[in-house]
PDB file of N, CA and C in Angstrom:
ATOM      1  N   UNK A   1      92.665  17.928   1.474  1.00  0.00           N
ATOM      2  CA  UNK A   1      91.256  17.933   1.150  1.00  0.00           C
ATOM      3  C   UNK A   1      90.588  16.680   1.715  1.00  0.00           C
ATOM      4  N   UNK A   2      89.457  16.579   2.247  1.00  0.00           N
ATOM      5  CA  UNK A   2      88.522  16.137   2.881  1.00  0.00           C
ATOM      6  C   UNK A   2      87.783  15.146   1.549  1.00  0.00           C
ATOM      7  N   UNK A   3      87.659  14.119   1.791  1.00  0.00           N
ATOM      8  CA  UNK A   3      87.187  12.623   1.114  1.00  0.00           C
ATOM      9  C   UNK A   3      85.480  13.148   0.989  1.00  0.00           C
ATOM     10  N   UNK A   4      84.905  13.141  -0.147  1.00  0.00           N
ATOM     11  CA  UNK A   4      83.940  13.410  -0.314  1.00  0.00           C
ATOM     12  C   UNK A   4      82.799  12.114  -0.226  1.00  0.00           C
ATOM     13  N   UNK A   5      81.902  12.814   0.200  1.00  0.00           N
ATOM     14  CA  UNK A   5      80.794  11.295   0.769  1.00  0.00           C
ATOM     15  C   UNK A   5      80.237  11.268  -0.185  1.00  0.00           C
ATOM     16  N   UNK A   6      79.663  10.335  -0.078  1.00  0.00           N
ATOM     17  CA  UNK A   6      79.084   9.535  -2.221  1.00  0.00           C
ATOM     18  C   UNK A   6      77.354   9.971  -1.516  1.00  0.00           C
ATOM     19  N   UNK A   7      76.927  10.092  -2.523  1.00  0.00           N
ATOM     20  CA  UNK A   7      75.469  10.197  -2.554  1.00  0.00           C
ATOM     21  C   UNK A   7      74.553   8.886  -2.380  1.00  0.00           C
ATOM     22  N   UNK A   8      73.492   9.482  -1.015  1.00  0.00           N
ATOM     23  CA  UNK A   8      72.804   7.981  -0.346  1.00  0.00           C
ATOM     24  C   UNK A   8      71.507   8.466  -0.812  1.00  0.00           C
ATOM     25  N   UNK A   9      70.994   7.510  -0.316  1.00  0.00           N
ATOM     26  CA  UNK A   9      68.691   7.471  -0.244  1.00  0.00           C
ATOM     27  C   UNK A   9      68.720   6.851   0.949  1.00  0.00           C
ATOM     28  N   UNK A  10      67.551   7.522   1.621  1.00  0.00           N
ATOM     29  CA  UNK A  10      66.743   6.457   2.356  1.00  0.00           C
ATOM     30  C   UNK A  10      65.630   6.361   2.040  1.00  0.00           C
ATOM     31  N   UNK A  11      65.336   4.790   2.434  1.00  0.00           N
ATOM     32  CA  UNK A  11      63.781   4.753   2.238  1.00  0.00           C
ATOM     33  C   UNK A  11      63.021   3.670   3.482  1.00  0.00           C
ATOM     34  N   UNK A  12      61.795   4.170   3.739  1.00  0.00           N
ATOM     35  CA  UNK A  12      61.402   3.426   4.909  1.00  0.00           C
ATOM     36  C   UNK A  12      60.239   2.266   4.218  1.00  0.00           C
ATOM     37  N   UNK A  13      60.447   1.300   4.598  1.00  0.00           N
ATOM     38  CA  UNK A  13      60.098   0.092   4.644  1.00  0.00           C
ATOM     39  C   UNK A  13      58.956  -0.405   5.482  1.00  0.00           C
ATOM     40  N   UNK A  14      58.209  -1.141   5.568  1.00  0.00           N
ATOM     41  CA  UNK A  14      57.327  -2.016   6.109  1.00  0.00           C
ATOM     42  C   UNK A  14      56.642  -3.305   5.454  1.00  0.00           C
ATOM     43  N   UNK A  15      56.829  -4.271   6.167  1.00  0.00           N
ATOM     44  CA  UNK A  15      56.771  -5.944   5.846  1.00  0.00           C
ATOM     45  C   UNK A  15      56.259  -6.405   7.119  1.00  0.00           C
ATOM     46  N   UNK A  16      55.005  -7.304   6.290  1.00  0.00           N
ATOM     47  CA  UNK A  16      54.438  -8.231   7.243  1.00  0.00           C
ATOM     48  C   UNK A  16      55.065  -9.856   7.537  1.00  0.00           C
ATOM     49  N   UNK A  17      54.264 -10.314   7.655  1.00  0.00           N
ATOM     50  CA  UNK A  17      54.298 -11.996   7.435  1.00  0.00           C
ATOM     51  C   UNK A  17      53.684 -12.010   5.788  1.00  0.00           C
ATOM     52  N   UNK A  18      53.094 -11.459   5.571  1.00  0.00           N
ATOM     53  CA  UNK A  18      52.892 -11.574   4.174  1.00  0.00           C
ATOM     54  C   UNK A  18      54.033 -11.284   3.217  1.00  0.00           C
ATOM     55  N   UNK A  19      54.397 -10.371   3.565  1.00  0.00           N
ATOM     56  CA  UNK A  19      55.761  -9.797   2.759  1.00  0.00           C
ATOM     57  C   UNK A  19      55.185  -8.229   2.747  1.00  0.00           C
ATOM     58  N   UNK A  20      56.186  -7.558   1.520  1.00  0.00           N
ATOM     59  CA  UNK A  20      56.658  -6.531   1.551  1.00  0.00           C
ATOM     60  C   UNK A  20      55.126  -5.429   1.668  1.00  0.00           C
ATOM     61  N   UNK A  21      54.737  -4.482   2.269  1.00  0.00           N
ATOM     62  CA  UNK A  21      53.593  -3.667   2.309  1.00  0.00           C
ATOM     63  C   UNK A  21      53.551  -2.614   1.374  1.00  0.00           C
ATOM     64  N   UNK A  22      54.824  -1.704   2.129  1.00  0.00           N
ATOM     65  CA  UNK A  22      54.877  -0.356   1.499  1.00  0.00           C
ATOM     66  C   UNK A  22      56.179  -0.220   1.571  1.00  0.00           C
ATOM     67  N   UNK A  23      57.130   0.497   0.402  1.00  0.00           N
ATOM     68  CA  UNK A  23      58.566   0.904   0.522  1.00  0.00           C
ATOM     69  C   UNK A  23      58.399   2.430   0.068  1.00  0.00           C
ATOM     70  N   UNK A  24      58.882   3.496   0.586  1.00  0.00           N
ATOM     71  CA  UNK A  24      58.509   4.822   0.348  1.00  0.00           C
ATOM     72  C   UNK A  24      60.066   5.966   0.124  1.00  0.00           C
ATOM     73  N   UNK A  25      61.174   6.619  -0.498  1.00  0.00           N
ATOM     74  CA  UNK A  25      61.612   7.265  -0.424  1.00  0.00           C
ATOM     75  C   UNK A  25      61.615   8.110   0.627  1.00  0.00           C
ATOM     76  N   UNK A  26      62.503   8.349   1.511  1.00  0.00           N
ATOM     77  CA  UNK A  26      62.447   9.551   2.847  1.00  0.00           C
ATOM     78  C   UNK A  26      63.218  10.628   2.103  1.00  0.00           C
ATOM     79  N   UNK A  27      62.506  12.038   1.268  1.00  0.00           N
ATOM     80  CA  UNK A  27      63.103  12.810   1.254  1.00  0.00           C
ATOM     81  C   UNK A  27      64.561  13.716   2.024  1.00  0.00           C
ATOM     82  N   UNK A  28      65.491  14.111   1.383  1.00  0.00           N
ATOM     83  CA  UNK A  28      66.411  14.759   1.755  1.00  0.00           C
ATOM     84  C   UNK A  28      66.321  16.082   2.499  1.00  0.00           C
ATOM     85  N   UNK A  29      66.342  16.263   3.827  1.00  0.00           N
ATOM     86  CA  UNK A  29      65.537  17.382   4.665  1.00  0.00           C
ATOM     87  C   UNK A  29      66.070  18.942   3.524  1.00  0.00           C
ATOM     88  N   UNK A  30      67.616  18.577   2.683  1.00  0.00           N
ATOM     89  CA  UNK A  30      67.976  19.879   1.755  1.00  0.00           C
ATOM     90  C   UNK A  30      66.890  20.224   0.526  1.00  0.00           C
ATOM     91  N   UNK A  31      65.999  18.814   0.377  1.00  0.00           N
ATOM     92  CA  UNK A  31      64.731  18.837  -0.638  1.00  0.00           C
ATOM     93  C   UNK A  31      63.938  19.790  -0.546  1.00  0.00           C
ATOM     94  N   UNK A  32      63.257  19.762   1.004  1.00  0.00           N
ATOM     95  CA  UNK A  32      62.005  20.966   1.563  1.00  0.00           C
ATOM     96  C   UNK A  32      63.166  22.298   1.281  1.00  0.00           C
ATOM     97  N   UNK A  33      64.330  22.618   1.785  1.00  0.00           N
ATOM     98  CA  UNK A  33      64.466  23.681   1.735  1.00  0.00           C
ATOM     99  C   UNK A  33      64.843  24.409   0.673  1.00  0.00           C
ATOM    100  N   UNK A  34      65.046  23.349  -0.669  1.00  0.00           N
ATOM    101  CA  UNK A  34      65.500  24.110  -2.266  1.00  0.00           C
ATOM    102  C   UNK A  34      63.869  24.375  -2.885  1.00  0.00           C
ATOM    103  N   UNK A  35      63.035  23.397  -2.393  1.00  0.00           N
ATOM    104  CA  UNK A  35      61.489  23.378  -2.906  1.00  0.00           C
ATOM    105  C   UNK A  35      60.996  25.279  -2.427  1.00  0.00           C
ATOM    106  N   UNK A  36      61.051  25.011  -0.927  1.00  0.00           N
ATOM    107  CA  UNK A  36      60.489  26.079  -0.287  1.00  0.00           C
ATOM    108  C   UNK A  36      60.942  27.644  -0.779  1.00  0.00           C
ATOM    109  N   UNK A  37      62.139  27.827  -1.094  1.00  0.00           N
ATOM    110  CA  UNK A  37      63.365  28.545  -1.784  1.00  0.00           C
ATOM    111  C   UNK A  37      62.477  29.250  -3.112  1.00  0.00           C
ATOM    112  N   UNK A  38      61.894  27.832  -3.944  1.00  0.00           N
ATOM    113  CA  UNK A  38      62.125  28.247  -5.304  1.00  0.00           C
ATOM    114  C   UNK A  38      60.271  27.692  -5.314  1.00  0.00           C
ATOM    115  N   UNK A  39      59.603  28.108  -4.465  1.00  0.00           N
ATOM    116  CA  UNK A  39      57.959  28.527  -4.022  1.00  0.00           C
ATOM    117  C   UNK A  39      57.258  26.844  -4.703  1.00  0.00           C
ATOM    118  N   UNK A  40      57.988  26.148  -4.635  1.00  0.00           N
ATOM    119  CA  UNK A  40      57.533  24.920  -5.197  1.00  0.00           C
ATOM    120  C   UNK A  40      57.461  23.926  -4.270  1.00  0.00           C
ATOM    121  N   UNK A  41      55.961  23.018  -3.873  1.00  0.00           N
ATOM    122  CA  UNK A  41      55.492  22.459  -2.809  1.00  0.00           C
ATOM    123  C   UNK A  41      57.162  21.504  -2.477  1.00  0.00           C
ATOM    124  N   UNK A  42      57.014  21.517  -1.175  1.00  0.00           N
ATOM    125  CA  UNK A  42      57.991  20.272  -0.433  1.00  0.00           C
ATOM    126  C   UNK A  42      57.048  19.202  -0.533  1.00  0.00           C
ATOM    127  N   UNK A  43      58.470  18.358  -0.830  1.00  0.00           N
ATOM    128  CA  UNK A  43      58.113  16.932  -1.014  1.00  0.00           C
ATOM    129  C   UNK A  43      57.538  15.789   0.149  1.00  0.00           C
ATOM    130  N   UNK A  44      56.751  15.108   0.113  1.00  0.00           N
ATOM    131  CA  UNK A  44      56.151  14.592   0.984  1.00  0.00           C
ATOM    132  C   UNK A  44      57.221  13.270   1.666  1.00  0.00           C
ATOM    133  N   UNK A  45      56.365  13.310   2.878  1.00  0.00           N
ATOM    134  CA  UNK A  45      57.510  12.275   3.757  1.00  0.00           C
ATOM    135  C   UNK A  45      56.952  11.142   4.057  1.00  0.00           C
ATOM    136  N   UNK A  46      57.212   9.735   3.720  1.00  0.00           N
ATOM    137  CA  UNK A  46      56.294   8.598   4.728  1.00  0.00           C
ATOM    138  C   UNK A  46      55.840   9.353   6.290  1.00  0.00           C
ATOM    139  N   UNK A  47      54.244   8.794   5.972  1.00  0.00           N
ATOM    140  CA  UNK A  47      53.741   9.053   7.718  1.00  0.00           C
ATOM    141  C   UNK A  47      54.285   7.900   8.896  1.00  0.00           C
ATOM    142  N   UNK A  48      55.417   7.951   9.267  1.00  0.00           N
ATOM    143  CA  UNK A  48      55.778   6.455   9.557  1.00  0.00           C
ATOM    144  C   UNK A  48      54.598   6.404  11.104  1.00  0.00           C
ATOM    145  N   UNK A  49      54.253   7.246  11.694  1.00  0.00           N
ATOM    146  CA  UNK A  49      52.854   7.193  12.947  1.00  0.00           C
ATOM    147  C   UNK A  49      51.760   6.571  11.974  1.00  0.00           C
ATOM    148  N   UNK A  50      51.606   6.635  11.251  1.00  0.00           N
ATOM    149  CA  UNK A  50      50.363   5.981  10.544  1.00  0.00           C
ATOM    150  C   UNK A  50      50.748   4.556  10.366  1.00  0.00           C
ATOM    151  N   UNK A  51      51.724   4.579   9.667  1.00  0.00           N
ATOM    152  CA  UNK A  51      52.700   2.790   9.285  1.00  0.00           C
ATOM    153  C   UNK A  51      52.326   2.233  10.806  1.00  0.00           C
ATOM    154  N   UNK A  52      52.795   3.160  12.290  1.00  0.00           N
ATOM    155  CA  UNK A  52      53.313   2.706  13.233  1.00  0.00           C
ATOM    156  C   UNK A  52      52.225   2.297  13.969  1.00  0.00           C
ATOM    157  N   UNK A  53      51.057   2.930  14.032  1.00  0.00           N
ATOM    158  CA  UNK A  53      49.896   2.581  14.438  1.00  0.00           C
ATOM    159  C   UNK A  53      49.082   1.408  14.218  1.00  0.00           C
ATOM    160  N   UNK A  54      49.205   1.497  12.431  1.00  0.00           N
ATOM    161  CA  UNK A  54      48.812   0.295  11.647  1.00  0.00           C
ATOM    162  C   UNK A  54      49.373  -1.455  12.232  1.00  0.00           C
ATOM    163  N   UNK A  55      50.467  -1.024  12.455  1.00  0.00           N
ATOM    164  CA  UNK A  55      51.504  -2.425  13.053  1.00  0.00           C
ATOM    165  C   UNK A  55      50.967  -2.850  14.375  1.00  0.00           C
ATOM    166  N   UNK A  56      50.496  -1.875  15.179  1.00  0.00           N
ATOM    167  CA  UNK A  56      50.149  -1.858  16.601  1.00  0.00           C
ATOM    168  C   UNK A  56      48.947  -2.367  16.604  1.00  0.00           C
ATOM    169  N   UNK A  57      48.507  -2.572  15.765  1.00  0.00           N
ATOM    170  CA  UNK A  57      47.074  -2.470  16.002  1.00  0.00           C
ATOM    171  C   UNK A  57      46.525  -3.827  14.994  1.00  0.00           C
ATOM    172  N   UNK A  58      47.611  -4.364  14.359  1.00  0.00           N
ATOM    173  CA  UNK A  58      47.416  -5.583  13.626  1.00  0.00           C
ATOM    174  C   UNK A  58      48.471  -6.293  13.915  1.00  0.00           C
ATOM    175  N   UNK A  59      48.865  -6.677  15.675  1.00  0.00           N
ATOM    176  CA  UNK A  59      49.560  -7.990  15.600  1.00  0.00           C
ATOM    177  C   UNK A  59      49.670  -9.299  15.356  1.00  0.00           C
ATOM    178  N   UNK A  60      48.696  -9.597  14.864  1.00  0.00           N
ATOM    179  CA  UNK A  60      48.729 -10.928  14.488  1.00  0.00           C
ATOM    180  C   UNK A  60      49.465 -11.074  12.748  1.00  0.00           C
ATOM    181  N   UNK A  61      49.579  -9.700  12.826  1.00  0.00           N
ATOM    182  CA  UNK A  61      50.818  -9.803  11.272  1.00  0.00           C
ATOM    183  C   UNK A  61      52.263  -9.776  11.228  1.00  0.00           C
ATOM    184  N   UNK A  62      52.445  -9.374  12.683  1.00  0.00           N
ATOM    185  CA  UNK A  62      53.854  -9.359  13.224  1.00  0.00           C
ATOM    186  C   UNK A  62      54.723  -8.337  12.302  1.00  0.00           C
ATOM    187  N   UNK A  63      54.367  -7.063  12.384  1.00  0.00           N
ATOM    188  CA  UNK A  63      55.069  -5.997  11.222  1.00  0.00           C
ATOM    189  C   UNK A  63      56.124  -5.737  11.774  1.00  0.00           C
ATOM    190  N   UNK A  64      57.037  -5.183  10.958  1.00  0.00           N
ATOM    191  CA  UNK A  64      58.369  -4.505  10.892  1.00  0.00           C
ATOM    192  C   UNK A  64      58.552  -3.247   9.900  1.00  0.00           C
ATOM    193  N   UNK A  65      59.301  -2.547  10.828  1.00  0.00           N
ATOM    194  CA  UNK A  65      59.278  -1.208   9.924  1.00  0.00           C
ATOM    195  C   UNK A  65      60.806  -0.625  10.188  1.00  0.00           C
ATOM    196  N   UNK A  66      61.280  -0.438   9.041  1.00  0.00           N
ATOM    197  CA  UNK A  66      62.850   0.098   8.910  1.00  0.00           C
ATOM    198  C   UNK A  66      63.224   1.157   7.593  1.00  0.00           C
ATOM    199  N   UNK A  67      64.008   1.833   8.420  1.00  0.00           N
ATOM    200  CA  UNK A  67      65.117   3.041   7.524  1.00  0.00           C
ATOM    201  C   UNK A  67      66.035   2.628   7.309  1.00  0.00           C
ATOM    202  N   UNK A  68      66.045   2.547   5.775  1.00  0.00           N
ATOM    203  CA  UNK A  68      67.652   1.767   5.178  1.00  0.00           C
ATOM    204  C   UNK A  68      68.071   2.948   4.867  1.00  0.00           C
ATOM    205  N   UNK A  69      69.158   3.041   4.454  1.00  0.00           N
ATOM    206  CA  UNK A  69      70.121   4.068   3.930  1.00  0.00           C
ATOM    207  C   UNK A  69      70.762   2.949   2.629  1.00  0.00           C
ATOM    208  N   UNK A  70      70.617   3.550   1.588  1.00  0.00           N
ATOM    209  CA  UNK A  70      71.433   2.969   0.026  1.00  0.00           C
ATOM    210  C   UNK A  70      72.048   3.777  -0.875  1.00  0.00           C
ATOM    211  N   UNK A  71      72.356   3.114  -1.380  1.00  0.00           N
ATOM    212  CA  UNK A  71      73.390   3.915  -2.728  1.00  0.00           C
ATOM    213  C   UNK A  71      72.089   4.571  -3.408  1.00  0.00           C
ATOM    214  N   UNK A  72      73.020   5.767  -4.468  1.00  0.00           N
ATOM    215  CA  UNK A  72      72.067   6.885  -4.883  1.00  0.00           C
ATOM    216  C   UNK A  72      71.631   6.104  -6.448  1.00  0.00           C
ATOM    217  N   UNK A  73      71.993   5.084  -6.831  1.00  0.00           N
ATOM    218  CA  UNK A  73      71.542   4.717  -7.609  1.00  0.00           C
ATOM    219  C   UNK A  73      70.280   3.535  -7.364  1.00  0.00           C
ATOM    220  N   UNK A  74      69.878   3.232  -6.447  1.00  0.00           N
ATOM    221  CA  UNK A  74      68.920   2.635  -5.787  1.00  0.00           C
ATOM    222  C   UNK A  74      67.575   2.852  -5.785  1.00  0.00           C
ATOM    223  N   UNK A  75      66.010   2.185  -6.393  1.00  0.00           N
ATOM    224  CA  UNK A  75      65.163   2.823  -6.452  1.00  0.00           C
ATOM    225  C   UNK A  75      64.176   2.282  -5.665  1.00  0.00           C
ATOM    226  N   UNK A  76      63.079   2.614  -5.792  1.00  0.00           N
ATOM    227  CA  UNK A  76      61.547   2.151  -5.089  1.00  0.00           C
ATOM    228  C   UNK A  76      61.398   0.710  -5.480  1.00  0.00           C
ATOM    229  N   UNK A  77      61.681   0.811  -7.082  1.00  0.00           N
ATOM    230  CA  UNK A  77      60.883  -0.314  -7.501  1.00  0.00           C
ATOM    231  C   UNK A  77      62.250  -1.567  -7.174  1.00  0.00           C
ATOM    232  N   UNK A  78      63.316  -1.119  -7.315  1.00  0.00           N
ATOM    233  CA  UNK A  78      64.511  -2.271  -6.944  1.00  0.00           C
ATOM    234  C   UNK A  78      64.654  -2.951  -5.974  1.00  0.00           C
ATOM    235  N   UNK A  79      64.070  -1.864  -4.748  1.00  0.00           N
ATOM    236  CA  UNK A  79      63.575  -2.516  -3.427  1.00  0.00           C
ATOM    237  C   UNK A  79      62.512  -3.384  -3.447  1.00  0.00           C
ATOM    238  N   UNK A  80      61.477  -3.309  -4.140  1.00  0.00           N
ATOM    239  CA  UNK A  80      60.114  -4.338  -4.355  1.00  0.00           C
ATOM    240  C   UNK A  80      60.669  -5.416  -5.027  1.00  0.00           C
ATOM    241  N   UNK A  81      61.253  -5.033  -6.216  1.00  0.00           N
ATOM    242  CA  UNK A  81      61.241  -6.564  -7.124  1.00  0.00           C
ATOM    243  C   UNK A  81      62.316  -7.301  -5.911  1.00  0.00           C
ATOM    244  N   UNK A  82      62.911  -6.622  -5.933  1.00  0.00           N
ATOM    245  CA  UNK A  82      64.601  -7.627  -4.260  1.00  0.00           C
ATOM    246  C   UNK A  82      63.349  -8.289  -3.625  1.00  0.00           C
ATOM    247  N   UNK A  83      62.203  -7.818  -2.633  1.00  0.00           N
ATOM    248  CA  UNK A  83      61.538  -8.234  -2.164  1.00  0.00           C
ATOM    249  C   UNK A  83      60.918  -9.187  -2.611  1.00  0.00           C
ATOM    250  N   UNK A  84      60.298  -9.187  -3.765  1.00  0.00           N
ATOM    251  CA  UNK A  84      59.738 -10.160  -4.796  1.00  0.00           C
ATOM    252  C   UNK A  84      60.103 -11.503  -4.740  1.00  0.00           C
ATOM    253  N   UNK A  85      61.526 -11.066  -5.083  1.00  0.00           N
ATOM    254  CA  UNK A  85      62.043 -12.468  -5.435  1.00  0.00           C
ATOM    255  C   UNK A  85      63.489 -13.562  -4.692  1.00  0.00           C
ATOM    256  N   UNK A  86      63.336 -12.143  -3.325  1.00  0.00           N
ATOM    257  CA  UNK A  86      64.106 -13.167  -2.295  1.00  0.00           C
ATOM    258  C   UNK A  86      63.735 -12.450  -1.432  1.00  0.00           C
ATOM    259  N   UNK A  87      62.227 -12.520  -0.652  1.00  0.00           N
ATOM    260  CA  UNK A  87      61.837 -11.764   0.228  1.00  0.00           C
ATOM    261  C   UNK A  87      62.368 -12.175   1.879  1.00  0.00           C
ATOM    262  N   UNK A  88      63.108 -13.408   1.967  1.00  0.00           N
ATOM    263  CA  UNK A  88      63.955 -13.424   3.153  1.00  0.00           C
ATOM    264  C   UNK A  88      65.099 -13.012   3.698  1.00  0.00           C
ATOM    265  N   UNK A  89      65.576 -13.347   2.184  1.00  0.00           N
ATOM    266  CA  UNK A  89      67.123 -12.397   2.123  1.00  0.00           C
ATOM    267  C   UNK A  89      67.154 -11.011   2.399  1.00  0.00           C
ATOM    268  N   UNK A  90      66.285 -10.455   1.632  1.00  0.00           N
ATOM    269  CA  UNK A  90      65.826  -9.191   1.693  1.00  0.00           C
ATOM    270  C   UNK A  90      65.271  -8.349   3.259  1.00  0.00           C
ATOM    271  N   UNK A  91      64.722  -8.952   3.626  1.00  0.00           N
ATOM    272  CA  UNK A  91      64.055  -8.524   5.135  1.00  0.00           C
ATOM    273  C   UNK A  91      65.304  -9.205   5.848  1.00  0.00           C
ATOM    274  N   UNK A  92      66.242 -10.290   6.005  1.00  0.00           N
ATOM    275  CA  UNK A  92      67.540 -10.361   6.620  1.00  0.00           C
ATOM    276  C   UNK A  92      68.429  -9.257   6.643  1.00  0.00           C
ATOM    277  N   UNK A  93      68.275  -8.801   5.499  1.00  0.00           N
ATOM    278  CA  UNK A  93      70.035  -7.840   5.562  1.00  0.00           C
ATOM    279  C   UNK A  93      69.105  -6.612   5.465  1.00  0.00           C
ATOM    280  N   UNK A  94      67.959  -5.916   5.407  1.00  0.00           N
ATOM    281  CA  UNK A  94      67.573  -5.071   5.929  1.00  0.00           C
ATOM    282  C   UNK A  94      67.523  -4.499   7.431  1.00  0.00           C
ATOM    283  N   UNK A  95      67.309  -6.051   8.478  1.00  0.00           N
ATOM    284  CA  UNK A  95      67.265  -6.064   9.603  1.00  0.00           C
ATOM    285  C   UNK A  95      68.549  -5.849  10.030  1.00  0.00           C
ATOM    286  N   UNK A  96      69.824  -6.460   9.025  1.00  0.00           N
ATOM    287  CA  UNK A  96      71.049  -6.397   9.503  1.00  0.00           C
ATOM    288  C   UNK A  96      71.890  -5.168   8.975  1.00  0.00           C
ATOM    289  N   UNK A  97      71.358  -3.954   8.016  1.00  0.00           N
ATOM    290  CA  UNK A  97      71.747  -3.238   8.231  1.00  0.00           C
ATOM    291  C   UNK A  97      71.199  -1.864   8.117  1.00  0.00           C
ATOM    292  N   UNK A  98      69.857  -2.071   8.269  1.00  0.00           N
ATOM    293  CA  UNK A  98      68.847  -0.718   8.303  1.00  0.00           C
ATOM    294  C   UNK A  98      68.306  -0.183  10.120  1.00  0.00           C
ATOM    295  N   UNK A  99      67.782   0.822  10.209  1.00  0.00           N
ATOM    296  CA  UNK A  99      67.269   1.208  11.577  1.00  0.00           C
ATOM    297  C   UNK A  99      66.226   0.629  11.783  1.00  0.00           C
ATOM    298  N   UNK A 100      65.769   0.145  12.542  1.00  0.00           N
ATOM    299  CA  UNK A 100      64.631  -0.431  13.426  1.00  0.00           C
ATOM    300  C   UNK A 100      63.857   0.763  13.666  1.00  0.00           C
ATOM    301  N   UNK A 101      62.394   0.845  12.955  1.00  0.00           N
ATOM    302  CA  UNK A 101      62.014   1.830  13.450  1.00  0.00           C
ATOM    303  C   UNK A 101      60.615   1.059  14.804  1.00  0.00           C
ATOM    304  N   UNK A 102      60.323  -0.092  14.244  1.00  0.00           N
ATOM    305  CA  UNK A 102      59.026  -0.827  14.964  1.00  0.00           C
ATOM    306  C   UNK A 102      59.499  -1.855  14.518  1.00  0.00           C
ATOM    307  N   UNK A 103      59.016  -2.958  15.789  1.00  0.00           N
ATOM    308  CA  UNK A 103      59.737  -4.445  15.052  1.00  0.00           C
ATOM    309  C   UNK A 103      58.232  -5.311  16.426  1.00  0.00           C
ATOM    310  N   UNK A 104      57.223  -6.136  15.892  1.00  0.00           N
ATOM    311  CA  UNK A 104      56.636  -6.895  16.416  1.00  0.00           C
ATOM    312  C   UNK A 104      56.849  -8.763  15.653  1.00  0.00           C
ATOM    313  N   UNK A 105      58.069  -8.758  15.145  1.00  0.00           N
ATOM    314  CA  UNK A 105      58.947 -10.025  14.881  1.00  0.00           C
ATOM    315  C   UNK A 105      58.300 -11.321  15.496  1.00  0.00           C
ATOM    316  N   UNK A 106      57.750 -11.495  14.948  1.00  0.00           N
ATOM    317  CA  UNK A 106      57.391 -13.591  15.688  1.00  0.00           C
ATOM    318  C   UNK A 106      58.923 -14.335  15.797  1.00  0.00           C
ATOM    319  N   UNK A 107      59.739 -14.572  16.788  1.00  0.00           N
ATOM    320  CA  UNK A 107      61.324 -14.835  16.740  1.00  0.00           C
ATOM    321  C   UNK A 107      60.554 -16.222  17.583  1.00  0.00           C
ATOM    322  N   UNK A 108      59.443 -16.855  18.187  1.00  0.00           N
ATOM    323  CA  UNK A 108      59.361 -17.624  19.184  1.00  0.00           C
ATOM    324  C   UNK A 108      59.264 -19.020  17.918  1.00  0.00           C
ATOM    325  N   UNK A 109      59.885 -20.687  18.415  1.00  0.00           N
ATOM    326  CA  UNK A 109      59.994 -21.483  17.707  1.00  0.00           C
ATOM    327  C   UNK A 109      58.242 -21.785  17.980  1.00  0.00           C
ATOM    328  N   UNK A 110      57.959 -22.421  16.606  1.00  0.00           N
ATOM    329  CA  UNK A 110      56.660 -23.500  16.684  1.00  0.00           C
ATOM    330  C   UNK A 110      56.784 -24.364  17.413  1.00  0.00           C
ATOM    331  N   UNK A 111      56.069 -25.022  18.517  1.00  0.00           N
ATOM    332  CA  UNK A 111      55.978 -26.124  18.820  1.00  0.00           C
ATOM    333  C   UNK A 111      54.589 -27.486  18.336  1.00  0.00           C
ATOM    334  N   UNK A 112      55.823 -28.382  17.787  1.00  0.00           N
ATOM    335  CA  UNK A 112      54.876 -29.248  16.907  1.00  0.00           C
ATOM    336  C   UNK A 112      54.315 -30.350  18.073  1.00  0.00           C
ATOM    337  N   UNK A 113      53.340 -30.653  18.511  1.00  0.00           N
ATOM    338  CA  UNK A 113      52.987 -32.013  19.329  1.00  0.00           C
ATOM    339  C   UNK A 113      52.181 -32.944  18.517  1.00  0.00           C
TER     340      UNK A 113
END
């Protein structure tokens, strides 16, 4: 028998220089099709073209936008308060282990004269 895979979430993300913007649940594509099944609306998806536009179009905020994948016990709000209260750590190991969906990153050093 075949090792059974544990139950994930994703959720897509976006952070400025300010910090955290919007964190949103990415429905399970099996969601729309038990909804659709049983005549009950499908669940809505981050517009990430809207997120993506938004970023494009406000660089001087230097946005980032990522798809984490987490444990199924993981929520919306666990992701905000993490953000809250170690919002570097947080946007670190997101970067280090979520998808890049848009990244306009300020990585260049200050120069002090």
């Amino acid at each position: 028998m075949g090792r059974r895979k544990k139950p994930t979430r994703q959720f897509a993300l976006m952070w400025d220089c300010y910090g955290l913007e919007c964190v949103k649940e990415v429905p399970d594509p099996s969601w729309a099709t038990w909804a659709r099944l049983s005549d009950q609306p499908p669940p809505k998806y981050p517009n990430l073209m809207h997120w993506r536009l938004r970023a494009q179009f406000n660089t001087p905020r230097h946005y980032e936008i990522y798809i984490l994948t987490t444990d199924d016990s993981i929520t919306e709000d666990d992701i905000q308060s993490w953000f809250e209260n170690d919002p570097q750590g947080a946007a670190d190991l997101v970067r280090k282990r979520g998808y890049k969906f848009y990244s306009d990153r300020d990585t260049s050093e200050k120069v002090i004269t």
